[in-house]
PDB file of N, CA and C in Angstrom:
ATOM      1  N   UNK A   1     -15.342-142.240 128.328  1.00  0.00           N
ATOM      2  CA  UNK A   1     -14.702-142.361 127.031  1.00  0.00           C
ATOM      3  C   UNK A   1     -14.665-140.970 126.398  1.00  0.00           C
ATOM      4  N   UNK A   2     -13.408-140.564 126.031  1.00  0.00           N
ATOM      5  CA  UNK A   2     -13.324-139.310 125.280  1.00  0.00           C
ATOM      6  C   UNK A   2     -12.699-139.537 123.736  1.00  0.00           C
ATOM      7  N   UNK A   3     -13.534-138.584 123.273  1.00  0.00           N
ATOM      8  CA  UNK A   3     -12.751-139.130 121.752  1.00  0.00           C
ATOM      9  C   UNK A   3     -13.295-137.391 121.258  1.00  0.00           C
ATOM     10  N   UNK A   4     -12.526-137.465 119.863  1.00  0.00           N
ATOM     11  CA  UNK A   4     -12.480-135.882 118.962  1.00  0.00           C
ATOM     12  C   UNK A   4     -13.359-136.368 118.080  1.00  0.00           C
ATOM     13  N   UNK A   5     -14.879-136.521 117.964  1.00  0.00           N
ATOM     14  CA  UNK A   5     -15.912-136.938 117.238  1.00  0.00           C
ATOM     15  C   UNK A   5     -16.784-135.600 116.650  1.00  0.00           C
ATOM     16  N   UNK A   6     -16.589-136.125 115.184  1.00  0.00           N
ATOM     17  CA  UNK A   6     -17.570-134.852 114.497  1.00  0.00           C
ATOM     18  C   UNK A   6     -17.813-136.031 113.166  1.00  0.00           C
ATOM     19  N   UNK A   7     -19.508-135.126 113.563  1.00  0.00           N
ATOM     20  CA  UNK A   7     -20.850-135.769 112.469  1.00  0.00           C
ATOM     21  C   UNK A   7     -21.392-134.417 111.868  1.00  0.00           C
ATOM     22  N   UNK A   8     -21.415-134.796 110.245  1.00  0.00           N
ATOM     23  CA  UNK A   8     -22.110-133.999 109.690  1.00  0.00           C
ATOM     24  C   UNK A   8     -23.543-134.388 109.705  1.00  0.00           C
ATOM     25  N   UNK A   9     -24.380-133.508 109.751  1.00  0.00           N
ATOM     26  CA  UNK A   9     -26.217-134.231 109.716  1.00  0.00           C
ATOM     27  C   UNK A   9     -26.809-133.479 109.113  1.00  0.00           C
ATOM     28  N   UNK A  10     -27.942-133.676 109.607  1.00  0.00           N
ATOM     29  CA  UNK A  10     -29.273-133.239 109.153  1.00  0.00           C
ATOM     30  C   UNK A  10     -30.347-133.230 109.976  1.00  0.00           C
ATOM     31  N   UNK A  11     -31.261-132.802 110.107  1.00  0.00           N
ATOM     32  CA  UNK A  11     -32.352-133.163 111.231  1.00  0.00           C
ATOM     33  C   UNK A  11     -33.142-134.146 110.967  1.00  0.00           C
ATOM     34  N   UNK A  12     -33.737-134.055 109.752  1.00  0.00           N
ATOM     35  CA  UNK A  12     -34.378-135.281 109.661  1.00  0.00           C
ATOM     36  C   UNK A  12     -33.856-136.333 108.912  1.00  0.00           C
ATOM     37  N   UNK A  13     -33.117-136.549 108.786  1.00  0.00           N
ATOM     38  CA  UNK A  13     -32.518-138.091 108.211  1.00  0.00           C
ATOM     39  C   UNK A  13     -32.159-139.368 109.521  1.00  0.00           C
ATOM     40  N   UNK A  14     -33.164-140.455 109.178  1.00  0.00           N
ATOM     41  CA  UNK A  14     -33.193-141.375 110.559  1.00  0.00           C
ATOM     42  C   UNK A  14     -31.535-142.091 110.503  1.00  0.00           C
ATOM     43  N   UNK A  15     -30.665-141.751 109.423  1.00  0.00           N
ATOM     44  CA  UNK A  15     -29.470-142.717 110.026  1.00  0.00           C
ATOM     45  C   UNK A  15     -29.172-141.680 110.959  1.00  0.00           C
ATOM     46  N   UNK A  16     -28.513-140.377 110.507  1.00  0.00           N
ATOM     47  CA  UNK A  16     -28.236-139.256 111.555  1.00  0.00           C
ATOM     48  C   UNK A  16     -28.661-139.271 112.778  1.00  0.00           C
ATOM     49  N   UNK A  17     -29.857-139.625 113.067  1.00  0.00           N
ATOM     50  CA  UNK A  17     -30.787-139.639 114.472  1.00  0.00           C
ATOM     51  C   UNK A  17     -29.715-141.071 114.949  1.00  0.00           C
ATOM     52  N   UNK A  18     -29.757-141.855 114.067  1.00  0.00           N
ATOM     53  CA  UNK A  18     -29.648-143.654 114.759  1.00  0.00           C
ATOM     54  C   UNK A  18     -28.305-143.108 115.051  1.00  0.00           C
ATOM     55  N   UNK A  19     -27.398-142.728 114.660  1.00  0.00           N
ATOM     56  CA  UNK A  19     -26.340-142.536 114.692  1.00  0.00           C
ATOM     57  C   UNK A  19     -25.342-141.371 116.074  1.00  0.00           C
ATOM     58  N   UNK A  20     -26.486-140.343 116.062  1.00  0.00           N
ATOM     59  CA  UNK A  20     -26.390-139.807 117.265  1.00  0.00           C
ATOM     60  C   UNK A  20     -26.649-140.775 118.740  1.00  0.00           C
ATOM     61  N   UNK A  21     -27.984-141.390 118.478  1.00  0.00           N
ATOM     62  CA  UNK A  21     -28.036-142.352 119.476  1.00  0.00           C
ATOM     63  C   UNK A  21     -26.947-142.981 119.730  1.00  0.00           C
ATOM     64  N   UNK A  22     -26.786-143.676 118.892  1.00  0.00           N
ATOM     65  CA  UNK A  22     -25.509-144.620 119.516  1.00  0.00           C
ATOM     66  C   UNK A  22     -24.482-144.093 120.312  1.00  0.00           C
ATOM     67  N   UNK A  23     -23.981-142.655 119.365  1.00  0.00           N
ATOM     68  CA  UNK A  23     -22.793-142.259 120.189  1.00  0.00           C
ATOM     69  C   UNK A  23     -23.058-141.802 121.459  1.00  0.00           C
ATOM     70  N   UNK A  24     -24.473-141.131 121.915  1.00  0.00           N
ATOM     71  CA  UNK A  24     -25.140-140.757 123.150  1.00  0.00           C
ATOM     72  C   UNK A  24     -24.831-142.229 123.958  1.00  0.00           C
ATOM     73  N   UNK A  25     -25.380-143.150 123.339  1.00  0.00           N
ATOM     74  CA  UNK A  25     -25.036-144.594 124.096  1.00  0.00           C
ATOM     75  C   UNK A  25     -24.079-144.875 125.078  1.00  0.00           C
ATOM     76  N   UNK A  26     -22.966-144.443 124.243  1.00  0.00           N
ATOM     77  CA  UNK A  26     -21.735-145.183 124.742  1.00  0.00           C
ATOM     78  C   UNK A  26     -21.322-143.555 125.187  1.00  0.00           C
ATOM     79  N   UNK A  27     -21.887-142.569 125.934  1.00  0.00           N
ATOM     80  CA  UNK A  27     -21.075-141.506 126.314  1.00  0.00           C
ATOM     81  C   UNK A  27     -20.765-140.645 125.763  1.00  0.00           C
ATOM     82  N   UNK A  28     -20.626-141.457 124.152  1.00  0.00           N
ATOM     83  CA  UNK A  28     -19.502-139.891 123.711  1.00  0.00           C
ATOM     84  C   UNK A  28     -19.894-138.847 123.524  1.00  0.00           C
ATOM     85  N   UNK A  29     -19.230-137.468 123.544  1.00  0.00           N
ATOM     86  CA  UNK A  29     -19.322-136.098 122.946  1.00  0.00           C
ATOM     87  C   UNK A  29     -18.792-136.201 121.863  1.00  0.00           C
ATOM     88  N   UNK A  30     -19.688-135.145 121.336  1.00  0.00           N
ATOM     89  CA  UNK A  30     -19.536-135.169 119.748  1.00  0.00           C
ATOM     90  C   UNK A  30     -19.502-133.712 118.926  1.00  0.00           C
ATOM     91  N   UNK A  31     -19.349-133.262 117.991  1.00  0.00           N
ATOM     92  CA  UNK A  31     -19.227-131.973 117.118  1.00  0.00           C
ATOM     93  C   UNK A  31     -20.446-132.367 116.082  1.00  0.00           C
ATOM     94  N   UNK A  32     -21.645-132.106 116.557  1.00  0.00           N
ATOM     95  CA  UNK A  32     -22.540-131.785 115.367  1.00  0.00           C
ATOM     96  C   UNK A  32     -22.833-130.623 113.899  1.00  0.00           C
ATOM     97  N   UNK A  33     -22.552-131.076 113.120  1.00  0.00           N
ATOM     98  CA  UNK A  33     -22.403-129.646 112.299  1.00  0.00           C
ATOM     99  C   UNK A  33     -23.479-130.067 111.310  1.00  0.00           C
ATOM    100  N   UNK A  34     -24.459-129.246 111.429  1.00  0.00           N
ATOM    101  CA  UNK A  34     -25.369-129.546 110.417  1.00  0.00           C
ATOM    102  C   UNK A  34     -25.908-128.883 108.908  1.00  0.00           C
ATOM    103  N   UNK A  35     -25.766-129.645 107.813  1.00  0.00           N
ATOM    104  CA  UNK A  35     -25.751-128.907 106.253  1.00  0.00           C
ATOM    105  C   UNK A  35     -27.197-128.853 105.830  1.00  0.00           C
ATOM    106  N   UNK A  36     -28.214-128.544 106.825  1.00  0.00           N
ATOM    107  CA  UNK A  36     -29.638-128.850 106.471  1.00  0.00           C
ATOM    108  C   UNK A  36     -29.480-127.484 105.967  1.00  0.00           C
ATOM    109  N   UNK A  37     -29.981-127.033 104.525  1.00  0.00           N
ATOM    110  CA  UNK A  37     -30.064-125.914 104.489  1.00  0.00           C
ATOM    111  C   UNK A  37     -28.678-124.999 103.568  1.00  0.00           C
ATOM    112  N   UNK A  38     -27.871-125.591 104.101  1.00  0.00           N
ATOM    113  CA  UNK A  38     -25.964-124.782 103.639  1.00  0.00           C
ATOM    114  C   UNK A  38     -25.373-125.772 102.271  1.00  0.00           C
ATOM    115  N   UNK A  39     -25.704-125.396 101.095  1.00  0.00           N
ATOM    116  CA  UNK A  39     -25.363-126.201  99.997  1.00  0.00           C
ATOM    117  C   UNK A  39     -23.562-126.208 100.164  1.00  0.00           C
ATOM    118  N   UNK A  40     -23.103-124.945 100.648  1.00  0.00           N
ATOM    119  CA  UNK A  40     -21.475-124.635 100.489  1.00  0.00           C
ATOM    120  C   UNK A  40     -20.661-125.804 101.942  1.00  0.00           C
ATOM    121  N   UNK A  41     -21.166-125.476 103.000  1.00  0.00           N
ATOM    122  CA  UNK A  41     -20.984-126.720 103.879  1.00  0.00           C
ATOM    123  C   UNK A  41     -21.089-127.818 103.543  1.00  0.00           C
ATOM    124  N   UNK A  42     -22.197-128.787 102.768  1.00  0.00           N
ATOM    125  CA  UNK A  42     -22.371-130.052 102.687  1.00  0.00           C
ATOM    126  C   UNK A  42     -21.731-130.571 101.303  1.00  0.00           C
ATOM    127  N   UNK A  43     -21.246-129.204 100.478  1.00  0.00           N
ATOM    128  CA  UNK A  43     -19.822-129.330  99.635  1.00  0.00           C
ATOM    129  C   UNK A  43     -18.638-129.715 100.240  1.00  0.00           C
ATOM    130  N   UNK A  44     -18.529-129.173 101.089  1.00  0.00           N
ATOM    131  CA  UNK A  44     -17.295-129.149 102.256  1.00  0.00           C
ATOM    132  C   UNK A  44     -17.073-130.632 102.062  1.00  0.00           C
ATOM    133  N   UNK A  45     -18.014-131.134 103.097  1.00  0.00           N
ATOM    134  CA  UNK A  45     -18.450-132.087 103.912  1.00  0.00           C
ATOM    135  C   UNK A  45     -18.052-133.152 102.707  1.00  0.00           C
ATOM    136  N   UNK A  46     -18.488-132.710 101.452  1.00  0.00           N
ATOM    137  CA  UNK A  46     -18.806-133.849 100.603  1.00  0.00           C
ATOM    138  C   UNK A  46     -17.107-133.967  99.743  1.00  0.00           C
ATOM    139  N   UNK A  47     -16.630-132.910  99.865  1.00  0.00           N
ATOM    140  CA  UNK A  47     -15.045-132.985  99.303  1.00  0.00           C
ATOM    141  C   UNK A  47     -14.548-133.951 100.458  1.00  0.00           C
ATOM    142  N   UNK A  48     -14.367-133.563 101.552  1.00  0.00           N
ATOM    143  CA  UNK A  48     -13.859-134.145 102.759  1.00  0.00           C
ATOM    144  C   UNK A  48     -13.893-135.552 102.797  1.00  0.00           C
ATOM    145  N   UNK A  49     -14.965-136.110 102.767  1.00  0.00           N
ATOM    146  CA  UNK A  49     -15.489-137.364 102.726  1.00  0.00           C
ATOM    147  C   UNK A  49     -15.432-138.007 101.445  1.00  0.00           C
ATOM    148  N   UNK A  50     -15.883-137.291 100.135  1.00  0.00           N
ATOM    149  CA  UNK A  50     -15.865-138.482  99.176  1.00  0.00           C
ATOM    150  C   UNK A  50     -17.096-138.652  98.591  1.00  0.00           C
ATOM    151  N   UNK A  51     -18.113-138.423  99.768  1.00  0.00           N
ATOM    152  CA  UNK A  51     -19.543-138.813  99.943  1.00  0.00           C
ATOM    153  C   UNK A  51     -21.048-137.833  99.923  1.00  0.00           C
ATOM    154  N   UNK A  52     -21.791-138.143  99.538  1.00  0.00           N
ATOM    155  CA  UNK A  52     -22.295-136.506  99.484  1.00  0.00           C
ATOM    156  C   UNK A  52     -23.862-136.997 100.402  1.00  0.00           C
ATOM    157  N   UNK A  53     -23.828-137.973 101.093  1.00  0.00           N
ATOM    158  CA  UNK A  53     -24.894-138.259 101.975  1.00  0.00           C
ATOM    159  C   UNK A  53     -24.603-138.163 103.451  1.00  0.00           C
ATOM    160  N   UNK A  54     -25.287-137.720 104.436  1.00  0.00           N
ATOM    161  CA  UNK A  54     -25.801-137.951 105.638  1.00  0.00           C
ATOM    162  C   UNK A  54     -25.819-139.113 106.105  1.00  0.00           C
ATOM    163  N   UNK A  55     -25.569-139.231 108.115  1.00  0.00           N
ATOM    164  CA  UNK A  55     -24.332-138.723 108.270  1.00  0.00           C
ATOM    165  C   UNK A  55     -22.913-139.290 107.302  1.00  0.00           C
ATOM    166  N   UNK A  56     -22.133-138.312 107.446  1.00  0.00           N
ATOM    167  CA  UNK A  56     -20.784-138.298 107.536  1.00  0.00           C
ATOM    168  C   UNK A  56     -19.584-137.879 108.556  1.00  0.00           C
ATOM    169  N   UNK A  57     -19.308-139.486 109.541  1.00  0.00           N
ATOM    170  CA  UNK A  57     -18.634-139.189 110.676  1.00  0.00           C
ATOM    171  C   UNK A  57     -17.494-139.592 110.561  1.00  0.00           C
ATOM    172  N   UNK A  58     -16.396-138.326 111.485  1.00  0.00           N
ATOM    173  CA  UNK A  58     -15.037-139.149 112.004  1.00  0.00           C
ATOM    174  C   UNK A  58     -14.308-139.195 112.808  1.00  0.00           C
ATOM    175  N   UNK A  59     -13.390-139.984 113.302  1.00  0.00           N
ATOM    176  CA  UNK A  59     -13.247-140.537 114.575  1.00  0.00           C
ATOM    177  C   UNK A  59     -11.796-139.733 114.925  1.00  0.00           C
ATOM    178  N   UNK A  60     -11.523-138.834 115.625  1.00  0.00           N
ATOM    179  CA  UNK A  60     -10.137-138.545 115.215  1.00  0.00           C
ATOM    180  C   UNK A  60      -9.448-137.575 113.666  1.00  0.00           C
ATOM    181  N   UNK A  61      -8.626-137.936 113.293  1.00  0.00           N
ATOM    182  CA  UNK A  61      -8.406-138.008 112.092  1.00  0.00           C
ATOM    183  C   UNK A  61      -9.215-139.045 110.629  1.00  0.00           C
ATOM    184  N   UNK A  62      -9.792-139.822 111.380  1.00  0.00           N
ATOM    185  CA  UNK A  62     -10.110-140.798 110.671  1.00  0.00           C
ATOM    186  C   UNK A  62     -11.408-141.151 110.044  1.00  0.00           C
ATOM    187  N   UNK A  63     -12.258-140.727 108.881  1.00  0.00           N
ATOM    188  CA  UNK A  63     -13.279-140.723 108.534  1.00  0.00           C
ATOM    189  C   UNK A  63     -13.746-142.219 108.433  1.00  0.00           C
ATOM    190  N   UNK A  64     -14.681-142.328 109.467  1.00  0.00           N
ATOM    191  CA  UNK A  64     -15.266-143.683 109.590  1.00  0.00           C
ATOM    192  C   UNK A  64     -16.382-143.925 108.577  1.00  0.00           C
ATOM    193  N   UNK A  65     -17.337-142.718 107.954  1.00  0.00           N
ATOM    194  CA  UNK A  65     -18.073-143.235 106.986  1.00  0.00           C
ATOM    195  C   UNK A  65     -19.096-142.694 107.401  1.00  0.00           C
ATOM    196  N   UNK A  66     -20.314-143.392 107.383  1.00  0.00           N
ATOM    197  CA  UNK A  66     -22.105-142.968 107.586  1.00  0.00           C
ATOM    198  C   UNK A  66     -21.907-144.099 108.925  1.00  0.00           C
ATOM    199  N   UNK A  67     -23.768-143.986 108.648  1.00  0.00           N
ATOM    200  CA  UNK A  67     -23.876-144.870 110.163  1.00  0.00           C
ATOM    201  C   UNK A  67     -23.994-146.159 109.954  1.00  0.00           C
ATOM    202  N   UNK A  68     -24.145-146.911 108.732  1.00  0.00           N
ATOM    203  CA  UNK A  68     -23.791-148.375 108.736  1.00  0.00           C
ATOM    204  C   UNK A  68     -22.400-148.491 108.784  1.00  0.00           C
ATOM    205  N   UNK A  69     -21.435-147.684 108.661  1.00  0.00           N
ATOM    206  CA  UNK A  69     -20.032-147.918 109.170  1.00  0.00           C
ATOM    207  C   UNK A  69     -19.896-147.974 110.417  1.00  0.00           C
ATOM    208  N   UNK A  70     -20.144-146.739 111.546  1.00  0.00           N
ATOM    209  CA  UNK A  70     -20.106-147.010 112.330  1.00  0.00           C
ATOM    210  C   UNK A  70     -21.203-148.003 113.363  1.00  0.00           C
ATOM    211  N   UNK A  71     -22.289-148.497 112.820  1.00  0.00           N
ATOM    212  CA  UNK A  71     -22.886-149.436 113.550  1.00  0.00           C
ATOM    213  C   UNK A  71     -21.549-150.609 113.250  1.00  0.00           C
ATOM    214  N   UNK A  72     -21.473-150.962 112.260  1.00  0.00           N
ATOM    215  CA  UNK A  72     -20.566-152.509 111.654  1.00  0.00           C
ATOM    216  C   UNK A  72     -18.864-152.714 112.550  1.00  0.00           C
ATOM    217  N   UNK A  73     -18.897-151.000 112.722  1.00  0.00           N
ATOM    218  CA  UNK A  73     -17.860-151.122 113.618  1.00  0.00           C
ATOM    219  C   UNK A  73     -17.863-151.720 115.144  1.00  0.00           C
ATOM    220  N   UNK A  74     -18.890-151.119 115.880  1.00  0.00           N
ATOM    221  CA  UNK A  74     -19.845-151.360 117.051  1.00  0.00           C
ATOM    222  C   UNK A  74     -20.107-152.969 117.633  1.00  0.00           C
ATOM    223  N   UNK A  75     -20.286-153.395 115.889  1.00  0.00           N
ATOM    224  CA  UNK A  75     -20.801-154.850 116.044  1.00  0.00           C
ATOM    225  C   UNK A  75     -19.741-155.525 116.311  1.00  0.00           C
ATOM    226  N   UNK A  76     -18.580-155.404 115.436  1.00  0.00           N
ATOM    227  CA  UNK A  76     -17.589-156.137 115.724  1.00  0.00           C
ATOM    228  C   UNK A  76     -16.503-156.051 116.536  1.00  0.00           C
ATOM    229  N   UNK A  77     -17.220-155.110 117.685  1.00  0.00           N
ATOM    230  CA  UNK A  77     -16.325-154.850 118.767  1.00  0.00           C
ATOM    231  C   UNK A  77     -14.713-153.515 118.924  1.00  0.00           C
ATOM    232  N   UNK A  78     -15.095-152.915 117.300  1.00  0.00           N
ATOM    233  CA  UNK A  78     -13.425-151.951 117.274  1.00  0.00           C
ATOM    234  C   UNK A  78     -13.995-150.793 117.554  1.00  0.00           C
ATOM    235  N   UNK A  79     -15.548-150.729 117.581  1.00  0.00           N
ATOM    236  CA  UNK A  79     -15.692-148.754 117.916  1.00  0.00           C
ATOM    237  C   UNK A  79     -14.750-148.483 119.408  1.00  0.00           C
ATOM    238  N   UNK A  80     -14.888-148.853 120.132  1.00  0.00           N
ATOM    239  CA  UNK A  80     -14.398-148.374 121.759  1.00  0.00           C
ATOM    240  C   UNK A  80     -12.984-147.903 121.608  1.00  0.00           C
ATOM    241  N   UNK A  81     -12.274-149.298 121.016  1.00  0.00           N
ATOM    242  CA  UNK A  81     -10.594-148.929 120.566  1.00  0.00           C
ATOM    243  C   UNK A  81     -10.170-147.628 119.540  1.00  0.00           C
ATOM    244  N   UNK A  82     -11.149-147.218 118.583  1.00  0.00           N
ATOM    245  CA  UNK A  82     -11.123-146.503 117.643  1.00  0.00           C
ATOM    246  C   UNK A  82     -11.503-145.156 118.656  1.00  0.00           C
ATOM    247  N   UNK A  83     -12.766-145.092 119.402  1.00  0.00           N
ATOM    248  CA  UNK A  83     -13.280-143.571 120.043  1.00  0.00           C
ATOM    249  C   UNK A  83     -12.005-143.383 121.416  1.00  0.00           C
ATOM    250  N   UNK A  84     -10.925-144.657 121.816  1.00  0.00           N
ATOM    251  CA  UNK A  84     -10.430-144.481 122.621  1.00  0.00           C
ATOM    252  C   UNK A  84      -8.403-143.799 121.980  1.00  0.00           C
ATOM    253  N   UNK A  85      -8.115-144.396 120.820  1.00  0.00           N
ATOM    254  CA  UNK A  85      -7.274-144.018 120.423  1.00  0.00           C
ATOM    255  C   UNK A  85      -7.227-142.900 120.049  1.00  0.00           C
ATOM    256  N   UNK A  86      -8.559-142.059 119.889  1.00  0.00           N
ATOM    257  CA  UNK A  86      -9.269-140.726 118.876  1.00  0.00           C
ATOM    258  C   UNK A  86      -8.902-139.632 120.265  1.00  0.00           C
ATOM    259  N   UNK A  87      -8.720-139.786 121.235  1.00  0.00           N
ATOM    260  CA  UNK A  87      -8.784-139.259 122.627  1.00  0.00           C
ATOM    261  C   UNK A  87      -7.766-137.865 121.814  1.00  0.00           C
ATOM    262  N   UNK A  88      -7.953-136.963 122.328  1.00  0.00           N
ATOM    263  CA  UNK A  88      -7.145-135.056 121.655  1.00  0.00           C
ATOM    264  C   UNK A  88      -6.848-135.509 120.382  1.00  0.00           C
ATOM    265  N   UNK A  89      -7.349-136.087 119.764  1.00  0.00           N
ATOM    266  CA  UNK A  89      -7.492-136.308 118.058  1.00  0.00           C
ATOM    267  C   UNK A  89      -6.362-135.958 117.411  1.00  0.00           C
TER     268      UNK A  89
END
């Protein structure tokens, strides 16, 4: 499975961790960019998104959210179709 996946994180925040897992799970490669530390990045991050918490991932073009988004996605079976349509983003 290939997909154009980028997560903003942190090191220690356990959704970030849960959230890497998963995508390790299912294969994917991913763009980690991390704002531990970079107030002007996790501005970025936080214009971009909307959101000013950890993670903040997206699939493609398509900002899927934190990691109860993408677990809820997972659950109900659309992550695969979503990381598979995301393929050269």
């Amino acid at each position: 499975m290939s997909a154009d996946v980028t997560l903003y994180s942190t090191r220690f925040c356990p959704y970030c961790v849960a959230a890497k897992r998963l995508l390790d799970a299912k294969g994917v490669s991913y763009r980690d960019i991390p704002v531990d530390g970079d107030p002007e990045l996790r501005q970025q991050m936080a214009a971009q998104a909307g959101q000013r918490t950890v993670p903040q991932i997206w699939i493609g073009d398509s900002h899927v959210g934190g990691y109860t988004d993408l677990a809820a996605l997972e659950q109900r079976g659309l992550l695969d179709n979503l990381l598979s349509g995301a393929s050269n983003g």
